[in-house]
PDB file of N, CA and C in Angstrom:
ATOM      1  N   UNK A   1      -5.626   8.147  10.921  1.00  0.00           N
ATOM      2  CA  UNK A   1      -5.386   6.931  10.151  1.00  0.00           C
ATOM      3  C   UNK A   1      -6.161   5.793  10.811  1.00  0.00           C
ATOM      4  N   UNK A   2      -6.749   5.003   9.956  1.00  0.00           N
ATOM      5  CA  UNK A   2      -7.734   4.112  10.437  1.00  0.00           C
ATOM      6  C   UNK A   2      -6.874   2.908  11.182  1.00  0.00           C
ATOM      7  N   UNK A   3      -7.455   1.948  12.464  1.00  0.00           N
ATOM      8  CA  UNK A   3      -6.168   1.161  12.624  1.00  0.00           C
ATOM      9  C   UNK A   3      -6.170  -0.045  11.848  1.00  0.00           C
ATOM     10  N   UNK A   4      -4.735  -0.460  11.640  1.00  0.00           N
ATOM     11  CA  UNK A   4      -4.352  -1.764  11.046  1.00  0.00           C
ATOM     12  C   UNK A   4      -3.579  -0.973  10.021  1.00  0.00           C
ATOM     13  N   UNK A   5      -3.712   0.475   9.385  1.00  0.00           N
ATOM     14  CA  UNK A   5      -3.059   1.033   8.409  1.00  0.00           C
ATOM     15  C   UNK A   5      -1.766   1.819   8.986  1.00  0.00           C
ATOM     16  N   UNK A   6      -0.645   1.114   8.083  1.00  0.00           N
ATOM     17  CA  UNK A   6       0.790   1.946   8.788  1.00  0.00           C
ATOM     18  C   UNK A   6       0.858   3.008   7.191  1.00  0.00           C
ATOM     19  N   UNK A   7       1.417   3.931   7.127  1.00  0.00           N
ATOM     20  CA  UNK A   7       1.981   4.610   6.447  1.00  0.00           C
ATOM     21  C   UNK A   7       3.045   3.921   5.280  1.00  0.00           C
ATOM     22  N   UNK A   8       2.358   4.185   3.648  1.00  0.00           N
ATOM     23  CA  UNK A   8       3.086   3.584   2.670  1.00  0.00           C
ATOM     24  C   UNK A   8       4.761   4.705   2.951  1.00  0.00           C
ATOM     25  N   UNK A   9       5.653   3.505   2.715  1.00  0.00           N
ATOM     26  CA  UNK A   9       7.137   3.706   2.498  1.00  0.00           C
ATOM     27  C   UNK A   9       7.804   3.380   1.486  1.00  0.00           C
ATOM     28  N   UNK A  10       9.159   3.898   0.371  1.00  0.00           N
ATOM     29  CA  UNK A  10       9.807   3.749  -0.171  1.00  0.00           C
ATOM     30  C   UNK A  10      10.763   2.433   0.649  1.00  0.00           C
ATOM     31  N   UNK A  11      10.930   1.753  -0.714  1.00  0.00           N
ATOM     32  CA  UNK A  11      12.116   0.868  -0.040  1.00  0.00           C
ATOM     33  C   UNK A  11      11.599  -0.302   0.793  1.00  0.00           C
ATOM     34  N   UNK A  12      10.271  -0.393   1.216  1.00  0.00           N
ATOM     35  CA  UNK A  12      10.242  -1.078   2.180  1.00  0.00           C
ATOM     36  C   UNK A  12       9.392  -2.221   1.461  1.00  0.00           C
ATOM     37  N   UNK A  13       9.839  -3.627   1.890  1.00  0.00           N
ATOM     38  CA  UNK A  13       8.779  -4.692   1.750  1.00  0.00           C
ATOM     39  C   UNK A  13       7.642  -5.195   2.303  1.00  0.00           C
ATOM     40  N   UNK A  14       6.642  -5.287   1.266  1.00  0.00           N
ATOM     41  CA  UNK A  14       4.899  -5.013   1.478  1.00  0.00           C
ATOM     42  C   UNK A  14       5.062  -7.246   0.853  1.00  0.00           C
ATOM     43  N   UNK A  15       3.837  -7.615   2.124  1.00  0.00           N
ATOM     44  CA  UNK A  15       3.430  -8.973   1.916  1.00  0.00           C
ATOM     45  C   UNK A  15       1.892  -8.541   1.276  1.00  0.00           C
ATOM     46  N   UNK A  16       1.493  -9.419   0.813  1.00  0.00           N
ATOM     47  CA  UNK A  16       0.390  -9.820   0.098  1.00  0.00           C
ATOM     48  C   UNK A  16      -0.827  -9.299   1.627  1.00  0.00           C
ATOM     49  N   UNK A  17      -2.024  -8.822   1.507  1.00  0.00           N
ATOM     50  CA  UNK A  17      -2.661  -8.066   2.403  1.00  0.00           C
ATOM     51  C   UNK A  17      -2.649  -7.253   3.388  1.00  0.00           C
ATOM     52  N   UNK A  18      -0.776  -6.736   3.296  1.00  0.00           N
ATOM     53  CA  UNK A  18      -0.584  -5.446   4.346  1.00  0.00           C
ATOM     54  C   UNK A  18      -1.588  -4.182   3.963  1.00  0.00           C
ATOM     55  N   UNK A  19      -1.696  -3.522   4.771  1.00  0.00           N
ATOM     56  CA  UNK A  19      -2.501  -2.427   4.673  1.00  0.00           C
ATOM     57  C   UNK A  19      -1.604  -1.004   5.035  1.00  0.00           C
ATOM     58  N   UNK A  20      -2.218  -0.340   4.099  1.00  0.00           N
ATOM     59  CA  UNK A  20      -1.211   1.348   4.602  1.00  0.00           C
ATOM     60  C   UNK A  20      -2.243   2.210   4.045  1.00  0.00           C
ATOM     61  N   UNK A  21      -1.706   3.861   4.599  1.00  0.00           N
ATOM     62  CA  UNK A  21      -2.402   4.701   4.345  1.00  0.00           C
ATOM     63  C   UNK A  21      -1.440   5.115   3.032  1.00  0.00           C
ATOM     64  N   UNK A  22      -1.829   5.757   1.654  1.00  0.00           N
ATOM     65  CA  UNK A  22      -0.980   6.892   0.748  1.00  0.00           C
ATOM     66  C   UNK A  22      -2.189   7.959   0.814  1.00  0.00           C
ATOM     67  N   UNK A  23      -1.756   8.977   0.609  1.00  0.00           N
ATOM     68  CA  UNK A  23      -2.228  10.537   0.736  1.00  0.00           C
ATOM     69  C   UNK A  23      -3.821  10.411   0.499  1.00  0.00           C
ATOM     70  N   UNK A  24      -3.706  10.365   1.665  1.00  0.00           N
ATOM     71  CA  UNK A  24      -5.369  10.191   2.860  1.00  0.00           C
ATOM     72  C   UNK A  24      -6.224   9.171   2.187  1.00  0.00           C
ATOM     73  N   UNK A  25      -5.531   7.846   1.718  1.00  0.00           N
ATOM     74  CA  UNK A  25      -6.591   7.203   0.919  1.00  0.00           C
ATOM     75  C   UNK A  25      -5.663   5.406   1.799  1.00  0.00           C
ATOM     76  N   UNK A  26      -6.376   4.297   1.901  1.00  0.00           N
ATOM     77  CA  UNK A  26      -6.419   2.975   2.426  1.00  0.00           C
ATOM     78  C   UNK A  26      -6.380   2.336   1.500  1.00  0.00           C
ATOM     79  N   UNK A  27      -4.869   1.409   1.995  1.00  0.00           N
ATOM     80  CA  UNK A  27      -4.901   0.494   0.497  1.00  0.00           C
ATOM     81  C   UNK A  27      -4.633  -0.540   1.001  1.00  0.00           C
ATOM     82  N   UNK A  28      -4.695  -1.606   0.361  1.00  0.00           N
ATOM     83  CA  UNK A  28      -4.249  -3.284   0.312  1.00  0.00           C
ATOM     84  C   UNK A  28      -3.226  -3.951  -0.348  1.00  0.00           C
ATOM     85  N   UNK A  29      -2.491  -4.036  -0.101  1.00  0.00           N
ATOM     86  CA  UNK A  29      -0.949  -4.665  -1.076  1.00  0.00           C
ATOM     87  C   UNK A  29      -1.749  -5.923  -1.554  1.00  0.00           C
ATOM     88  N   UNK A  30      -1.512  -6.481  -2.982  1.00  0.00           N
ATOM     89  CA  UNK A  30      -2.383  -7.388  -3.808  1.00  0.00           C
ATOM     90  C   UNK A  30      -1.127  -8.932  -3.826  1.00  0.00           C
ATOM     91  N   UNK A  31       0.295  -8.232  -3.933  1.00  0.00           N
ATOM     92  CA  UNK A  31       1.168  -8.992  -4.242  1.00  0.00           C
ATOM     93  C   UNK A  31       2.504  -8.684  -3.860  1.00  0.00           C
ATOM     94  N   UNK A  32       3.707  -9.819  -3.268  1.00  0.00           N
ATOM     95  CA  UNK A  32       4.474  -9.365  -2.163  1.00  0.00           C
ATOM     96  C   UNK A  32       5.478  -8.615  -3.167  1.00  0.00           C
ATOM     97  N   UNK A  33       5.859  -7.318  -2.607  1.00  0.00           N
ATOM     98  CA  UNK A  33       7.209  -6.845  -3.646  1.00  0.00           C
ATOM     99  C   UNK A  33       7.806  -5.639  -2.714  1.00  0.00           C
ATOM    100  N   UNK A  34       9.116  -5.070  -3.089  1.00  0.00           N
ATOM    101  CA  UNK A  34       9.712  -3.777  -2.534  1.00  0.00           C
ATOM    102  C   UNK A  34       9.274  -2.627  -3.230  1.00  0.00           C
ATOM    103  N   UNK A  35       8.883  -1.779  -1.986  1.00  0.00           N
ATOM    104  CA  UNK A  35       7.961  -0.592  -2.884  1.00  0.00           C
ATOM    105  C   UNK A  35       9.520   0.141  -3.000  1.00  0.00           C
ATOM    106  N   UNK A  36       8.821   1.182  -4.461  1.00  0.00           N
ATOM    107  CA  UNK A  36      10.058   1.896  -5.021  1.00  0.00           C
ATOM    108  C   UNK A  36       9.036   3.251  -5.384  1.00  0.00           C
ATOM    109  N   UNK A  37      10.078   4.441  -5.472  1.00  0.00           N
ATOM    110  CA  UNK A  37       8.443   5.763  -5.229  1.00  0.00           C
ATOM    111  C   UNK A  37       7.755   5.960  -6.701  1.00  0.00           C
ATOM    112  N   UNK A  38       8.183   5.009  -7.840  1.00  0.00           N
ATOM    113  CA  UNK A  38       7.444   4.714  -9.263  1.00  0.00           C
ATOM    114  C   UNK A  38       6.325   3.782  -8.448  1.00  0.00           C
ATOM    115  N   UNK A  39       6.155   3.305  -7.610  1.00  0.00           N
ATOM    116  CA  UNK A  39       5.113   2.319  -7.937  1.00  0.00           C
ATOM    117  C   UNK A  39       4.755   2.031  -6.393  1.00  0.00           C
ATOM    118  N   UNK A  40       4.077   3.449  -6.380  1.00  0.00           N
ATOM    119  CA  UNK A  40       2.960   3.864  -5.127  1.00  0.00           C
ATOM    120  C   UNK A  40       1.239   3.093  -5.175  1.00  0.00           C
ATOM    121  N   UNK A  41       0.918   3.303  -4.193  1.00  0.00           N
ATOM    122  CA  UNK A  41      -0.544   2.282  -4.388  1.00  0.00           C
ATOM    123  C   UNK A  41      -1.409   3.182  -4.997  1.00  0.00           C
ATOM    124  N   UNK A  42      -1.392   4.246  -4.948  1.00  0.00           N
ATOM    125  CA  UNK A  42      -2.196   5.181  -6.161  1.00  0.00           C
ATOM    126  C   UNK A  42      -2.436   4.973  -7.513  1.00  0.00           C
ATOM    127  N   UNK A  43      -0.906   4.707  -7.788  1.00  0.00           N
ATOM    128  CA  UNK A  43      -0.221   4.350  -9.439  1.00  0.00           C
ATOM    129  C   UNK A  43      -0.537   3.053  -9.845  1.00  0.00           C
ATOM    130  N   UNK A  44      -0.100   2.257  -8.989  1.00  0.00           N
ATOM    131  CA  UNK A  44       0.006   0.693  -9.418  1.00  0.00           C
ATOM    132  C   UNK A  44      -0.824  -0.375  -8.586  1.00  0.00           C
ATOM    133  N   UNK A  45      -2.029  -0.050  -9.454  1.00  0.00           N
ATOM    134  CA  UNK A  45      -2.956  -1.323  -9.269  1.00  0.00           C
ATOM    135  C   UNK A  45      -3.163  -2.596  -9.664  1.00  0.00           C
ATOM    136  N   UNK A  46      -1.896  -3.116 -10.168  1.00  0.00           N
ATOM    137  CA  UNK A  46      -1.387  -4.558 -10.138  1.00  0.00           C
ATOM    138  C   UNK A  46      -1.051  -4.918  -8.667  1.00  0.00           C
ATOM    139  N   UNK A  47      -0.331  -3.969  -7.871  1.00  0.00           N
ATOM    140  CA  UNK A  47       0.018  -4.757  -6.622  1.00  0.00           C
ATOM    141  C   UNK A  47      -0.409  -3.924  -5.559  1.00  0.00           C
ATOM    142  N   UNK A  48      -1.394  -2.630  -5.815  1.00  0.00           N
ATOM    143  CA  UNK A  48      -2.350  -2.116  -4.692  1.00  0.00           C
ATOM    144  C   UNK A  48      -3.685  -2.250  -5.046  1.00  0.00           C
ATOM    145  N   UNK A  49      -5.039  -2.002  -3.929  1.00  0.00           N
ATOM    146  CA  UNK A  49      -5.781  -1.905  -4.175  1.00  0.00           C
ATOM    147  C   UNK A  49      -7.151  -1.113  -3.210  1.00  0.00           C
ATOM    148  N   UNK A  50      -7.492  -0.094  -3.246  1.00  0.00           N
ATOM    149  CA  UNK A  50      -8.276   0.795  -2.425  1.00  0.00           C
ATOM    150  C   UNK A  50      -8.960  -0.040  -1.419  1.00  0.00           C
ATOM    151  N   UNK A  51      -8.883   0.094   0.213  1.00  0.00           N
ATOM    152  CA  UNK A  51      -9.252  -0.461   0.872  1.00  0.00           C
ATOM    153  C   UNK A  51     -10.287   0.504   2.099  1.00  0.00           C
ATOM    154  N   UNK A  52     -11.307  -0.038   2.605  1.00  0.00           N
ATOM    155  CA  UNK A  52     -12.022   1.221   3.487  1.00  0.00           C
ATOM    156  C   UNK A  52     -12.604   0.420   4.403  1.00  0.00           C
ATOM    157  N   UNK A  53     -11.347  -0.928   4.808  1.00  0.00           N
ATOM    158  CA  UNK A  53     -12.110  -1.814   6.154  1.00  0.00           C
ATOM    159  C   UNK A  53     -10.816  -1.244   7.336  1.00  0.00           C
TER     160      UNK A  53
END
């Protein structure tokens, strides 16, 4: 895992430019909210967005 990326979690609250890994791919939280497992950064690119810094 690249650093600065923690592992996406259920349940947990994401601020506006946290960074996590979902299944081997780097993302960017776009907008602050509680992740729920409908609305993974894969799925929902309103409030994720593919990241590779």
């Amino acid at each position: 895992m690249a650093a600065g990326f923690s592992e996406w979690k259920v349940n947990r609250q994401y601020a506006a430019n946290d960074r996590v890994a979902y299944l081997g791919k780097q993302y960017r939280c776009l907008v602050k909210h509680t992740s729920n497992s409908a609305s993974n950064p894969k799925t929902t690119v309103k409030m994720w967005r593919k990241d590779t810094d």
